[in-house]
PDB file of N, CA and C in Angstrom:
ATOM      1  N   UNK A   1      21.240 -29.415 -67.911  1.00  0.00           N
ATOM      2  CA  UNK A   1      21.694 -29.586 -69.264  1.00  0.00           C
ATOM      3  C   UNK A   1      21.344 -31.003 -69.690  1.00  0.00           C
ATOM      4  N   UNK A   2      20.626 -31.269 -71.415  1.00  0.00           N
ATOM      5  CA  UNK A   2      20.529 -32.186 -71.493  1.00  0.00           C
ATOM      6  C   UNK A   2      21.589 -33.226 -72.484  1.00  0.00           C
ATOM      7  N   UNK A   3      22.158 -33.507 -72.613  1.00  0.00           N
ATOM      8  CA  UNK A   3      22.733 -34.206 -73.363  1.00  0.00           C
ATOM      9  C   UNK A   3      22.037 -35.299 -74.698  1.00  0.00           C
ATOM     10  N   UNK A   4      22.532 -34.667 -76.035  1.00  0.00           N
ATOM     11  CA  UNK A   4      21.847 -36.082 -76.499  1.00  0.00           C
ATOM     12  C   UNK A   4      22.852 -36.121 -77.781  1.00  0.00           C
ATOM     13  N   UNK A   5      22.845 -37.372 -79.052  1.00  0.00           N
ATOM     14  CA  UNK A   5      22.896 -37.081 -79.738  1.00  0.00           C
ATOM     15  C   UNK A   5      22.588 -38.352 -80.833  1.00  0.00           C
ATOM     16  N   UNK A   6      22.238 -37.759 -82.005  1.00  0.00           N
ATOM     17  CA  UNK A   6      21.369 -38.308 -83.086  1.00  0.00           C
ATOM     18  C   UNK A   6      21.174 -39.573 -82.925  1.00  0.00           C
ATOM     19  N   UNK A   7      22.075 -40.143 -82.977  1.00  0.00           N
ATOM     20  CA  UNK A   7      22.710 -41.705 -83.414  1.00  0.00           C
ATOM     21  C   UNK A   7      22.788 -42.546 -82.091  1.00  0.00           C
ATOM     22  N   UNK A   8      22.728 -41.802 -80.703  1.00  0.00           N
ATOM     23  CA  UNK A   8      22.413 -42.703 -79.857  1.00  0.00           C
ATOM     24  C   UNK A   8      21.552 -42.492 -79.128  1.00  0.00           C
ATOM     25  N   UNK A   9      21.360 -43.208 -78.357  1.00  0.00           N
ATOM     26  CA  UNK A   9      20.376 -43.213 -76.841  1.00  0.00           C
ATOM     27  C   UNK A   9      21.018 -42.060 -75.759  1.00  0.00           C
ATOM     28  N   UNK A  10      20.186 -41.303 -75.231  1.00  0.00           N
ATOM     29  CA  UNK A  10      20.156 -40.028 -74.355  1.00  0.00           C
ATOM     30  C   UNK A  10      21.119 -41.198 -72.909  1.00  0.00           C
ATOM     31  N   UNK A  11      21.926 -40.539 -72.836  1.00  0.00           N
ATOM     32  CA  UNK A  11      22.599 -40.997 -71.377  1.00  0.00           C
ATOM     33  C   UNK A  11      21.638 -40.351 -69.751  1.00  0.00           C
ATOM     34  N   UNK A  12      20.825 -39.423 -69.809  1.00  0.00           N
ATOM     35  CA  UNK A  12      19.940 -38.864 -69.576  1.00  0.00           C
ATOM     36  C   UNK A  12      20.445 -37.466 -68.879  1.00  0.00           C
ATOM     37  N   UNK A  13      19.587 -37.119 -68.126  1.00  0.00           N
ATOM     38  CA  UNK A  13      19.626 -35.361 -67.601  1.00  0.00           C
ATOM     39  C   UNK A  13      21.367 -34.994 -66.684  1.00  0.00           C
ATOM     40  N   UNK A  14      22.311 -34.814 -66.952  1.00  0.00           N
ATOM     41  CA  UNK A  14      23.184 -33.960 -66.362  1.00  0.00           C
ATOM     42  C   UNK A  14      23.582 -32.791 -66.221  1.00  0.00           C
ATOM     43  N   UNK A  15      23.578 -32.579 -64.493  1.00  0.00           N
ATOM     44  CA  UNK A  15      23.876 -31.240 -64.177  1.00  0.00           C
ATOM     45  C   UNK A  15      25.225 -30.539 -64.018  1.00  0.00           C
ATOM     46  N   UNK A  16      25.153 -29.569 -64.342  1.00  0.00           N
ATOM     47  CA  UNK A  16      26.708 -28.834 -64.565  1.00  0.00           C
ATOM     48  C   UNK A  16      26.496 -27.445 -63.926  1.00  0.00           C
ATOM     49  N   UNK A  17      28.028 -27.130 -63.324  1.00  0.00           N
ATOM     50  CA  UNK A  17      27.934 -25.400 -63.105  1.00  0.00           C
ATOM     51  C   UNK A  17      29.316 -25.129 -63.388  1.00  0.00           C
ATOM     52  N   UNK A  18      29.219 -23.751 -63.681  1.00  0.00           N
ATOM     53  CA  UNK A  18      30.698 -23.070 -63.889  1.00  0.00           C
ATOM     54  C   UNK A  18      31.294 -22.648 -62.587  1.00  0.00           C
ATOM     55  N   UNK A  19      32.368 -23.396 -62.607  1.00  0.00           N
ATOM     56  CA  UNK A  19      33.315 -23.004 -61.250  1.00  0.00           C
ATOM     57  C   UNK A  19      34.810 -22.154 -61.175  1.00  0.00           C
ATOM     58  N   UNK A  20      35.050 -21.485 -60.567  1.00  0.00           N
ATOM     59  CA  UNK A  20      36.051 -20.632 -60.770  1.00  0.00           C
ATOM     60  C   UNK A  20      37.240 -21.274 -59.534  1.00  0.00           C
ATOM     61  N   UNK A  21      38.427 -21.816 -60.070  1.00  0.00           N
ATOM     62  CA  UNK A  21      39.197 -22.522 -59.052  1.00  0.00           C
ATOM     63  C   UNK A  21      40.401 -21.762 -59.263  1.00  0.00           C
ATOM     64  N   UNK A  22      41.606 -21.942 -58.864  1.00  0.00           N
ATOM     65  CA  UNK A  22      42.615 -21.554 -59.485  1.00  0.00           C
ATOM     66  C   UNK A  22      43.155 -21.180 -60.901  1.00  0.00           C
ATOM     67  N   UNK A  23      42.482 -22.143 -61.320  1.00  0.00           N
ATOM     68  CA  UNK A  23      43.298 -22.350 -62.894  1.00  0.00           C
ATOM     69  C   UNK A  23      42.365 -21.519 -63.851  1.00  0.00           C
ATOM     70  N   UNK A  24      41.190 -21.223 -63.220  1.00  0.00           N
ATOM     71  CA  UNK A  24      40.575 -20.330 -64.549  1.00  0.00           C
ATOM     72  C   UNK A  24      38.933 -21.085 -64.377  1.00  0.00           C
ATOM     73  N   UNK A  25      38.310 -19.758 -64.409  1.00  0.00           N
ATOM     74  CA  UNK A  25      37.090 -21.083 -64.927  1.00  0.00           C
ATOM     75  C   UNK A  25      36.649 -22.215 -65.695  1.00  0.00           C
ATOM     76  N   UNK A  26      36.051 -22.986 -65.334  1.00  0.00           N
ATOM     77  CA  UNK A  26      35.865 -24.474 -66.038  1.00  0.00           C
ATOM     78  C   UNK A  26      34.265 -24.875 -65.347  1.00  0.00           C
ATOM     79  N   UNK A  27      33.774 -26.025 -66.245  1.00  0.00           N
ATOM     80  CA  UNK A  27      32.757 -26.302 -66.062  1.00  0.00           C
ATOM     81  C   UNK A  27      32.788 -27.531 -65.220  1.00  0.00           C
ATOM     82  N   UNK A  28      32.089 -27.625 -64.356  1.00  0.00           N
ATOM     83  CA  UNK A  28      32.544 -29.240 -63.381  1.00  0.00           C
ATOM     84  C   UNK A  28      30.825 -29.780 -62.991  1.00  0.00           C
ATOM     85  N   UNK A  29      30.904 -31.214 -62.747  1.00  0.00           N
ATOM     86  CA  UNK A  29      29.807 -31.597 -62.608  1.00  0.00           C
ATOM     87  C   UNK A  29      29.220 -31.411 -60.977  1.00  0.00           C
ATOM     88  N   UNK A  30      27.800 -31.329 -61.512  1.00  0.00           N
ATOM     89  CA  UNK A  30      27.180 -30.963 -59.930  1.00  0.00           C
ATOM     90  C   UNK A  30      26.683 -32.494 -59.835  1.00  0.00           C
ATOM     91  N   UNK A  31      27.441 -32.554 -58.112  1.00  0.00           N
ATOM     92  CA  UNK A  31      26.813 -34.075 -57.390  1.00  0.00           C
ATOM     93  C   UNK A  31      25.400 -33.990 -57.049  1.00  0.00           C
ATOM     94  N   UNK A  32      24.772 -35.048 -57.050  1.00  0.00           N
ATOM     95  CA  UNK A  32      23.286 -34.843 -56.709  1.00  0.00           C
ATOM     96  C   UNK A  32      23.292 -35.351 -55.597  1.00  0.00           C
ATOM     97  N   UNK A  33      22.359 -34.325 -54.343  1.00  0.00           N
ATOM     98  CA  UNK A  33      22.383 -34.370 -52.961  1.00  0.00           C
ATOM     99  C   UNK A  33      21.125 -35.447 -52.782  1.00  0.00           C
ATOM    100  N   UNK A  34      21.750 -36.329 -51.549  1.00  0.00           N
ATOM    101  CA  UNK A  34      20.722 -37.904 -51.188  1.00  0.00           C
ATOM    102  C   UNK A  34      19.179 -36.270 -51.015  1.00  0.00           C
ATOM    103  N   UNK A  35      18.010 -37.185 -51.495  1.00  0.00           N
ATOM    104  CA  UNK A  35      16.854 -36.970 -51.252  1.00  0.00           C
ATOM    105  C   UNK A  35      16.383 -35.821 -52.671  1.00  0.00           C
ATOM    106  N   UNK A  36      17.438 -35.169 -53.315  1.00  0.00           N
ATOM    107  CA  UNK A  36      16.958 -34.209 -54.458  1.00  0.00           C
ATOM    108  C   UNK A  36      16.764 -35.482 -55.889  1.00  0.00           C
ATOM    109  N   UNK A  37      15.500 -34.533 -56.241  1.00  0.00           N
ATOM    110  CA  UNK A  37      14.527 -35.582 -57.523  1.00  0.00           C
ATOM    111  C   UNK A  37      15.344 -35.241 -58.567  1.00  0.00           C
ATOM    112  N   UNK A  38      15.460 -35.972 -59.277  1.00  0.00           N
ATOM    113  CA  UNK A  38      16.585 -35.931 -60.733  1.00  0.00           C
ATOM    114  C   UNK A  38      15.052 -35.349 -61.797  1.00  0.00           C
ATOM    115  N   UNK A  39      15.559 -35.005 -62.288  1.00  0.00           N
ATOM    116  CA  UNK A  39      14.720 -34.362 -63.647  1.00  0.00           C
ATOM    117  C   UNK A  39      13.445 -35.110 -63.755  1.00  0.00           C
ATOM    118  N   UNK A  40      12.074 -34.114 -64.389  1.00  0.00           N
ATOM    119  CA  UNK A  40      10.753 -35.806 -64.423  1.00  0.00           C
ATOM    120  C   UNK A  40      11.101 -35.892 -65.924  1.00  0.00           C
ATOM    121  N   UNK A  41      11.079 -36.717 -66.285  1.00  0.00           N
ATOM    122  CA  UNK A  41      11.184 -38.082 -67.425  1.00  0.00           C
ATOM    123  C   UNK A  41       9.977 -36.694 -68.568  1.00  0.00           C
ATOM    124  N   UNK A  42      10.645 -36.337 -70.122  1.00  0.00           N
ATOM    125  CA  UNK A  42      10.065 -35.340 -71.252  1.00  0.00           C
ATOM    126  C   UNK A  42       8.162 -35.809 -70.908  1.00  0.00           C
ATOM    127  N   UNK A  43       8.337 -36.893 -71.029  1.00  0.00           N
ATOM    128  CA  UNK A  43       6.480 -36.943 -71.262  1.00  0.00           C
ATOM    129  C   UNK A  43       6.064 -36.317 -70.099  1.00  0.00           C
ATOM    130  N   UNK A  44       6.237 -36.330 -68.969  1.00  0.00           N
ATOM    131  CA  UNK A  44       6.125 -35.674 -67.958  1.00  0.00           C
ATOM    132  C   UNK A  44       5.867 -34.082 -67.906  1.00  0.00           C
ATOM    133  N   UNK A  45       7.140 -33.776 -68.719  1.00  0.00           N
ATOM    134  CA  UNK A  45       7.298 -32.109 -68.744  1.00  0.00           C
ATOM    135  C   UNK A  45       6.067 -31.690 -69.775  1.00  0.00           C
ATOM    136  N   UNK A  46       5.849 -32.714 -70.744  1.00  0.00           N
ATOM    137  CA  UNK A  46       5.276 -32.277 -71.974  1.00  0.00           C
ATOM    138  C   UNK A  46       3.581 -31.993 -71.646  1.00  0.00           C
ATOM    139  N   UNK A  47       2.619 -33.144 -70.585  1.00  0.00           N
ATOM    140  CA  UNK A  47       2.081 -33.235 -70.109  1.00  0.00           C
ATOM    141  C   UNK A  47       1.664 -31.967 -69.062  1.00  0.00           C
ATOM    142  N   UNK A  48       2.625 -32.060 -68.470  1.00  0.00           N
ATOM    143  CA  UNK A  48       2.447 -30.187 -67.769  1.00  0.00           C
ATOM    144  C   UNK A  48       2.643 -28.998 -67.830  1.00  0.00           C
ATOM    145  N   UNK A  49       3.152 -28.872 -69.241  1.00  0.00           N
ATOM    146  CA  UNK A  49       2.972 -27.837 -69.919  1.00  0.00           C
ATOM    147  C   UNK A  49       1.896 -27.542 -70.529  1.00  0.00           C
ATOM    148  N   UNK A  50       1.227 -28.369 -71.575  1.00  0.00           N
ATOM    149  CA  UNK A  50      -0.064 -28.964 -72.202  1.00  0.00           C
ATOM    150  C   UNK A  50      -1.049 -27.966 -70.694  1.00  0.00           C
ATOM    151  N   UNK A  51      -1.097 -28.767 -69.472  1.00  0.00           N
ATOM    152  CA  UNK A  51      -2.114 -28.436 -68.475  1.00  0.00           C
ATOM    153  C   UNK A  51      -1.978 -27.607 -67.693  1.00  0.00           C
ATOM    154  N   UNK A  52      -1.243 -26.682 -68.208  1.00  0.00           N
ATOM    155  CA  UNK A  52      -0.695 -25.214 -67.354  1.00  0.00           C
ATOM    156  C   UNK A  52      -1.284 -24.388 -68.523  1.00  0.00           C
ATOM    157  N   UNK A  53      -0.914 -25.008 -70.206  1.00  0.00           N
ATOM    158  CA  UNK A  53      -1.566 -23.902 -70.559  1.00  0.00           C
ATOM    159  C   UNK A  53      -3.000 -23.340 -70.917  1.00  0.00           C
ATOM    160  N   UNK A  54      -3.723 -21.928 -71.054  1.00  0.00           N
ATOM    161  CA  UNK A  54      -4.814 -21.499 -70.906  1.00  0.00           C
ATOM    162  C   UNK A  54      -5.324 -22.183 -72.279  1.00  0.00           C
ATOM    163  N   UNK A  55      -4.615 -22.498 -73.798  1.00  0.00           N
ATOM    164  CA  UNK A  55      -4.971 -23.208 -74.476  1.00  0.00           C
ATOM    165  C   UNK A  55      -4.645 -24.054 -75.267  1.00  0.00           C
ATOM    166  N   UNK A  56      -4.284 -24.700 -76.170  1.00  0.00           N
ATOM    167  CA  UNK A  56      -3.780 -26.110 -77.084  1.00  0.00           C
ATOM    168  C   UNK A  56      -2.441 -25.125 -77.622  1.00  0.00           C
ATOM    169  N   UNK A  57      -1.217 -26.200 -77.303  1.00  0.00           N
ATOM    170  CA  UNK A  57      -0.131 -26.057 -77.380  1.00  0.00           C
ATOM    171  C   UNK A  57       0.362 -25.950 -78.592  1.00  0.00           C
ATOM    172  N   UNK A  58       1.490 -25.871 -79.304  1.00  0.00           N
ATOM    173  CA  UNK A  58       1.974 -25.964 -80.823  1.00  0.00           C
ATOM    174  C   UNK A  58       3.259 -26.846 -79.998  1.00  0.00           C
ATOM    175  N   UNK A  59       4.091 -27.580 -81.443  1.00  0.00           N
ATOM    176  CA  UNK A  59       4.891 -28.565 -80.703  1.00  0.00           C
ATOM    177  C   UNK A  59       6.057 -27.705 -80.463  1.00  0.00           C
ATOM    178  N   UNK A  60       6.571 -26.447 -81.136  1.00  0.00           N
ATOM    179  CA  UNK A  60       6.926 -25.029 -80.734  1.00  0.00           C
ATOM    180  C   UNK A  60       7.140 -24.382 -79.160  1.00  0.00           C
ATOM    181  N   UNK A  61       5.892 -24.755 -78.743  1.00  0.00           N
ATOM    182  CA  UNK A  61       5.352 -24.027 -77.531  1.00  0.00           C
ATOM    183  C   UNK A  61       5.696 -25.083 -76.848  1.00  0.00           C
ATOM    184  N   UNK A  62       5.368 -26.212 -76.946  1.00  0.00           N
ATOM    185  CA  UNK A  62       6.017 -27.113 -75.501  1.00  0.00           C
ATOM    186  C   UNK A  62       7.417 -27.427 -75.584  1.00  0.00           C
ATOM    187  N   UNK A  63       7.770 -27.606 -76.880  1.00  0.00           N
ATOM    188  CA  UNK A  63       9.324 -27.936 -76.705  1.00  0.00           C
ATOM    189  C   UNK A  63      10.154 -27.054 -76.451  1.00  0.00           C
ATOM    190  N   UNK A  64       9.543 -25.637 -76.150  1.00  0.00           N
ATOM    191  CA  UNK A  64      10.045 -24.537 -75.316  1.00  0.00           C
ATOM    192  C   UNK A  64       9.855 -24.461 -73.841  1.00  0.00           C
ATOM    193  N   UNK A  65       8.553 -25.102 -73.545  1.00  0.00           N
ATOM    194  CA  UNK A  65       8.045 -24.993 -72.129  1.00  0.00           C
ATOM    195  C   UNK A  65       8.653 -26.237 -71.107  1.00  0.00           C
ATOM    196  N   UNK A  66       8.891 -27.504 -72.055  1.00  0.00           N
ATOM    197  CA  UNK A  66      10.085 -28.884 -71.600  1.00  0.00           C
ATOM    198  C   UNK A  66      10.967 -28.315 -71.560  1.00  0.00           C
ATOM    199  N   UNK A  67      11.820 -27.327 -72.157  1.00  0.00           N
ATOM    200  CA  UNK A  67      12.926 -26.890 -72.645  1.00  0.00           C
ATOM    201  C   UNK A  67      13.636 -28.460 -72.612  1.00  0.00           C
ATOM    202  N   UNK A  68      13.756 -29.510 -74.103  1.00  0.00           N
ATOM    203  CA  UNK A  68      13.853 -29.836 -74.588  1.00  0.00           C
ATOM    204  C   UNK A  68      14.331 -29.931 -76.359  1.00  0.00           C
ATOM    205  N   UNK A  69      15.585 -30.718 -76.426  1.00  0.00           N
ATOM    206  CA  UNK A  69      15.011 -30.831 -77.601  1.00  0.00           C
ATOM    207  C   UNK A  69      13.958 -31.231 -78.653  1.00  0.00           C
ATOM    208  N   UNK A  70      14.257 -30.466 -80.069  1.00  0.00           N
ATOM    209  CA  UNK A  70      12.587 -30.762 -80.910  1.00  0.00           C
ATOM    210  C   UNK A  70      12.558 -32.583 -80.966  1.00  0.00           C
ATOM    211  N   UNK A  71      13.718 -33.594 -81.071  1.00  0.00           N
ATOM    212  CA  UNK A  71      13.401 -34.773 -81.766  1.00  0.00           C
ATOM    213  C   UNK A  71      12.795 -35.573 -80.539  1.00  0.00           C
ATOM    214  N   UNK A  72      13.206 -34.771 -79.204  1.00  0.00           N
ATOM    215  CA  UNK A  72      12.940 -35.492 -78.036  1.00  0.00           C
ATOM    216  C   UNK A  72      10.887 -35.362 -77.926  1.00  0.00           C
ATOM    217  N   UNK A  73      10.920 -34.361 -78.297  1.00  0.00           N
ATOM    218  CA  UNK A  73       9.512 -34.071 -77.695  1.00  0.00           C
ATOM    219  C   UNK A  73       8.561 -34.168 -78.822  1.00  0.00           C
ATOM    220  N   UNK A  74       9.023 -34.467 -80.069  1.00  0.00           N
ATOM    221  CA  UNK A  74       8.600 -35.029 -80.939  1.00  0.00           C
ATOM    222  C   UNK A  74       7.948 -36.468 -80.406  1.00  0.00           C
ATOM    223  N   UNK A  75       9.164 -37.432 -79.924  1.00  0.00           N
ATOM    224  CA  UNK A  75       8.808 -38.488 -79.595  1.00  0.00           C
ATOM    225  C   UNK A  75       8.225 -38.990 -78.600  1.00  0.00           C
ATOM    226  N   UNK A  76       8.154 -37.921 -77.767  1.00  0.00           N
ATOM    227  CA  UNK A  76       7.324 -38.131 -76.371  1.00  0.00           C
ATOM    228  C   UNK A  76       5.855 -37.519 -77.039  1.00  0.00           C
ATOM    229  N   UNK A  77       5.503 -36.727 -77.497  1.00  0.00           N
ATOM    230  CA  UNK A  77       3.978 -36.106 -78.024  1.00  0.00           C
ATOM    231  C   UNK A  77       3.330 -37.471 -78.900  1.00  0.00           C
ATOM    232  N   UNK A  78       4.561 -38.535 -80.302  1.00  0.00           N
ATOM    233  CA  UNK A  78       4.160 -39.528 -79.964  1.00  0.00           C
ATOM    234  C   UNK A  78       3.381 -40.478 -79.210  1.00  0.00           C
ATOM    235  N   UNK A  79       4.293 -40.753 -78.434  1.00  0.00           N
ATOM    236  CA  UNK A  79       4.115 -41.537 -77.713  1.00  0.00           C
ATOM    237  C   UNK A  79       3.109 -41.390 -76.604  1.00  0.00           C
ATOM    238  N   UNK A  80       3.021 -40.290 -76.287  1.00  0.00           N
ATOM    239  CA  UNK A  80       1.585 -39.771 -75.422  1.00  0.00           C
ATOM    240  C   UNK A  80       0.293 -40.026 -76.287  1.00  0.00           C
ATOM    241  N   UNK A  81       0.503 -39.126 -77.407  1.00  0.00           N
ATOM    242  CA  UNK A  81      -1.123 -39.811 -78.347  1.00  0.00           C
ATOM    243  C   UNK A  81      -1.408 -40.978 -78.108  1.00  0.00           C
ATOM    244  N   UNK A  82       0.142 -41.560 -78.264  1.00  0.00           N
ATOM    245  CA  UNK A  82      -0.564 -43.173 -79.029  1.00  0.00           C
ATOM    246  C   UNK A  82      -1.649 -43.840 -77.884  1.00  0.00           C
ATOM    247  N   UNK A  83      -0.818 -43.646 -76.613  1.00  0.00           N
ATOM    248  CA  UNK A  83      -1.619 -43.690 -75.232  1.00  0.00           C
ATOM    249  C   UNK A  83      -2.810 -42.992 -74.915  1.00  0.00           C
ATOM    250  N   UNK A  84      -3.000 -42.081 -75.883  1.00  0.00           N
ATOM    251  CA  UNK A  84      -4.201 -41.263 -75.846  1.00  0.00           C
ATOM    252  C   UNK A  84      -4.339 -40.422 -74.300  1.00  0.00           C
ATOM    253  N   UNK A  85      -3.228 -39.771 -74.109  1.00  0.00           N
ATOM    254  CA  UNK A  85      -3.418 -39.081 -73.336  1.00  0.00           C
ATOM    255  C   UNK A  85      -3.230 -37.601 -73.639  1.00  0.00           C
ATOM    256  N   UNK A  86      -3.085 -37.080 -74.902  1.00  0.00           N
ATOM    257  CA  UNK A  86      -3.547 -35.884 -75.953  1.00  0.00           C
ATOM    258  C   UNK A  86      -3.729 -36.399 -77.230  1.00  0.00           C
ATOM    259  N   UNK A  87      -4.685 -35.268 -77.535  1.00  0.00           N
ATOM    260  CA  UNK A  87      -4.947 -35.505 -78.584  1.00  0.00           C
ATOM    261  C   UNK A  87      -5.141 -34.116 -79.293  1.00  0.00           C
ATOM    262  N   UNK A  88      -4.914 -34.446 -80.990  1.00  0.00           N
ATOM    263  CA  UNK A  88      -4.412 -33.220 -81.596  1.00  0.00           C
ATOM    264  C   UNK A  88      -5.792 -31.993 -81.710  1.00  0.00           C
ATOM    265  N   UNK A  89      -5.368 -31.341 -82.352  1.00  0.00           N
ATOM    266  CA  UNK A  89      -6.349 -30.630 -82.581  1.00  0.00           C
ATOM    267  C   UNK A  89      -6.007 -29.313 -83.565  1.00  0.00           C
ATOM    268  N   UNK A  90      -6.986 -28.461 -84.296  1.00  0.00           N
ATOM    269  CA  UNK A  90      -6.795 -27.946 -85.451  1.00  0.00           C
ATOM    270  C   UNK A  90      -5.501 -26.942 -85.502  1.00  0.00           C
ATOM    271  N   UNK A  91      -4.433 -26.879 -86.965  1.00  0.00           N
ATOM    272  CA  UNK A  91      -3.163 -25.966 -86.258  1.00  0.00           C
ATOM    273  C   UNK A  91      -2.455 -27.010 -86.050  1.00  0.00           C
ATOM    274  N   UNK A  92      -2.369 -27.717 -85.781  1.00  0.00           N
ATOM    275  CA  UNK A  92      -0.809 -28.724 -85.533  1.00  0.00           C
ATOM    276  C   UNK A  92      -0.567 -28.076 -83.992  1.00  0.00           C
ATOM    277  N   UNK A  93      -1.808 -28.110 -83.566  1.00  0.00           N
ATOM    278  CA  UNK A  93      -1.930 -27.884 -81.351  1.00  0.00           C
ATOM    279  C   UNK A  93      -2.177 -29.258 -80.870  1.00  0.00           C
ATOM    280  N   UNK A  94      -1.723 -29.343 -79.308  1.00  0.00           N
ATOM    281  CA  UNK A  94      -2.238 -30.182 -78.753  1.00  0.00           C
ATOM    282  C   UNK A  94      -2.829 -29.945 -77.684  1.00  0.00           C
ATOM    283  N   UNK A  95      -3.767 -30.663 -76.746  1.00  0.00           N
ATOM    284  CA  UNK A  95      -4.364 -30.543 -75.829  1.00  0.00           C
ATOM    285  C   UNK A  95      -4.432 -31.840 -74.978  1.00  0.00           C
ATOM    286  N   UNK A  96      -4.832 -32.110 -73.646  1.00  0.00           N
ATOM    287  CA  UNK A  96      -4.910 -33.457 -72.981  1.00  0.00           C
ATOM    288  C   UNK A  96      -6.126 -34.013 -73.417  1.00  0.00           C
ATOM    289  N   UNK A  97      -6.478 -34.805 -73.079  1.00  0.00           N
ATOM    290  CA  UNK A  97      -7.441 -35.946 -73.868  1.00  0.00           C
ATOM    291  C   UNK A  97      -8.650 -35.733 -72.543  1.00  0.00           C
ATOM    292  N   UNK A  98     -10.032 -35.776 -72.971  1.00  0.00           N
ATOM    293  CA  UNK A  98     -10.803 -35.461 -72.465  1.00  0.00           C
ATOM    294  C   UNK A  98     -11.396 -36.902 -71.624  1.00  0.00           C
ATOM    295  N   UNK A  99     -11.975 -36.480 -70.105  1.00  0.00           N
ATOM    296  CA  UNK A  99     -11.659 -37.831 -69.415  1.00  0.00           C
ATOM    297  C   UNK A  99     -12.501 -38.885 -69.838  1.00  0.00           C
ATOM    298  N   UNK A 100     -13.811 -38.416 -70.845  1.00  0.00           N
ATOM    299  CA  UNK A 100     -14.600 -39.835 -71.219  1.00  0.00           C
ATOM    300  C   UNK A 100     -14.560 -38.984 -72.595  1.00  0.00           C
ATOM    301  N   UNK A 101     -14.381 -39.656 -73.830  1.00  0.00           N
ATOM    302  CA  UNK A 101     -14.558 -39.403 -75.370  1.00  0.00           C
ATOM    303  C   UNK A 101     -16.041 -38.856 -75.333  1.00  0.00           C
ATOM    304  N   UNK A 102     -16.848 -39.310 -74.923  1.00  0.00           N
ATOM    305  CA  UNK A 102     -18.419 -38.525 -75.523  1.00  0.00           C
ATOM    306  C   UNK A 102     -18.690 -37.324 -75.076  1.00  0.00           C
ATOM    307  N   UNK A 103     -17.719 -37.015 -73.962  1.00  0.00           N
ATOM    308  CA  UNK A 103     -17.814 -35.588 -73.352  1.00  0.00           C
ATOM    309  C   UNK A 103     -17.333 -34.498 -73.842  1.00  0.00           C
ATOM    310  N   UNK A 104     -17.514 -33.859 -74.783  1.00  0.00           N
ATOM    311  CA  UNK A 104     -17.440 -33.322 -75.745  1.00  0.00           C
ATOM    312  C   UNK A 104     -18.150 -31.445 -75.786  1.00  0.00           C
ATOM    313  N   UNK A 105     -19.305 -31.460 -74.699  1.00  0.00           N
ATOM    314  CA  UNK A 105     -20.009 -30.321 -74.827  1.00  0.00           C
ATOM    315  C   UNK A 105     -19.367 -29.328 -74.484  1.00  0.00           C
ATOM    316  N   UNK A 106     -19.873 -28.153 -74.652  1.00  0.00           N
ATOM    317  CA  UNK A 106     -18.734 -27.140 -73.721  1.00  0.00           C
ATOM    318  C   UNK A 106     -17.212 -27.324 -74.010  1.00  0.00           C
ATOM    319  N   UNK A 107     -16.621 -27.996 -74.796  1.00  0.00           N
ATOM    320  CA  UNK A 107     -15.199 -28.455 -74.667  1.00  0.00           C
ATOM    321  C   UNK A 107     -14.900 -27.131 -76.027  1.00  0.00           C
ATOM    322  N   UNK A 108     -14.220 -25.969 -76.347  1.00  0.00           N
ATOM    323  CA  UNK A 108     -13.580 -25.259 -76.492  1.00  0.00           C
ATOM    324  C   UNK A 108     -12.976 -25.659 -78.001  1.00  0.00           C
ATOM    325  N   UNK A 109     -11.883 -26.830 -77.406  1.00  0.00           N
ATOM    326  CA  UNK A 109     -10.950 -27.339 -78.233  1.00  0.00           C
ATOM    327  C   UNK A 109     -11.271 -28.827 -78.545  1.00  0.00           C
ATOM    328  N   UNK A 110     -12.242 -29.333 -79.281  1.00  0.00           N
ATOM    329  CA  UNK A 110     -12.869 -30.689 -79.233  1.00  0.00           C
ATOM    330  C   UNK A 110     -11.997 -31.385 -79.760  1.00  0.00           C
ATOM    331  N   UNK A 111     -11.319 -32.822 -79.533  1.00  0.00           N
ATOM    332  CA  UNK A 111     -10.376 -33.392 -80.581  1.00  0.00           C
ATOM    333  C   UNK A 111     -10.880 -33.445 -81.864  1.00  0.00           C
ATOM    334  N   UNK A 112     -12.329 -34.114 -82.397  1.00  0.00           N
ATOM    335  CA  UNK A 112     -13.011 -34.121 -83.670  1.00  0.00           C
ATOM    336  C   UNK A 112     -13.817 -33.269 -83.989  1.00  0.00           C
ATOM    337  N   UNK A 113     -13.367 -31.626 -84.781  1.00  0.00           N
ATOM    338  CA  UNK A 113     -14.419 -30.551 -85.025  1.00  0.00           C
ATOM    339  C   UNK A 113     -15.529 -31.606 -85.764  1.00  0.00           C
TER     340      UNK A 113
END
């Protein structure tokens, strides 16, 4: 579960399960066991979704595939362009950024039709 909200900064990824104790079910926090990886960081998720899929994403399609929220992955798709590590393409899709710019042939989904 992710926690966020508008007006502040994400406290980041917490896990929860429903537990059934005496008193009734309730939701209680799950401890994280020494050596288990805490969540990878949205650009991360956004990035391997992008390269799992067969073609250029909609911001729709990954902020389903992060399962994320939209303002989060808004700002990570940001912030990835700006780094140029996707780049857009026709449709309001994205795709990863091709490993040298002139390489272009054969490329499907070119950043500049």
């Amino acid at each position: 579960m992710t926690v966020e909200h508008r007006a502040a900064a994400g406290i980041g990824d917490i896990e929860i399960e429903l537990a059934d104790d005496a008193n009734g079910p309730a939701l209680r926090l799950v401890t994280q066991t020494p050596g288990q990886d805490p969540a990878p960081p949205i650009e991360s998720r956004v990035i391997q979704a992008i390269n799992e899929a067969d073609a250029p994403l909609s911001r729709a399609e990954i902020r389903a595939a992060a399962r994320a929220r939209n303002a989060t992955v808004v700002d990570a798709i940001d912030k990835l362009a700006r780094q140029g590590a996707i780049v857009p393409v026709p449709k309001g899709r994205w795709r990863l950024a091709q490993q040298s710019r002139g390489d272009t042939a054969g490329d499907p989904f070119p950043a500049h039709p």
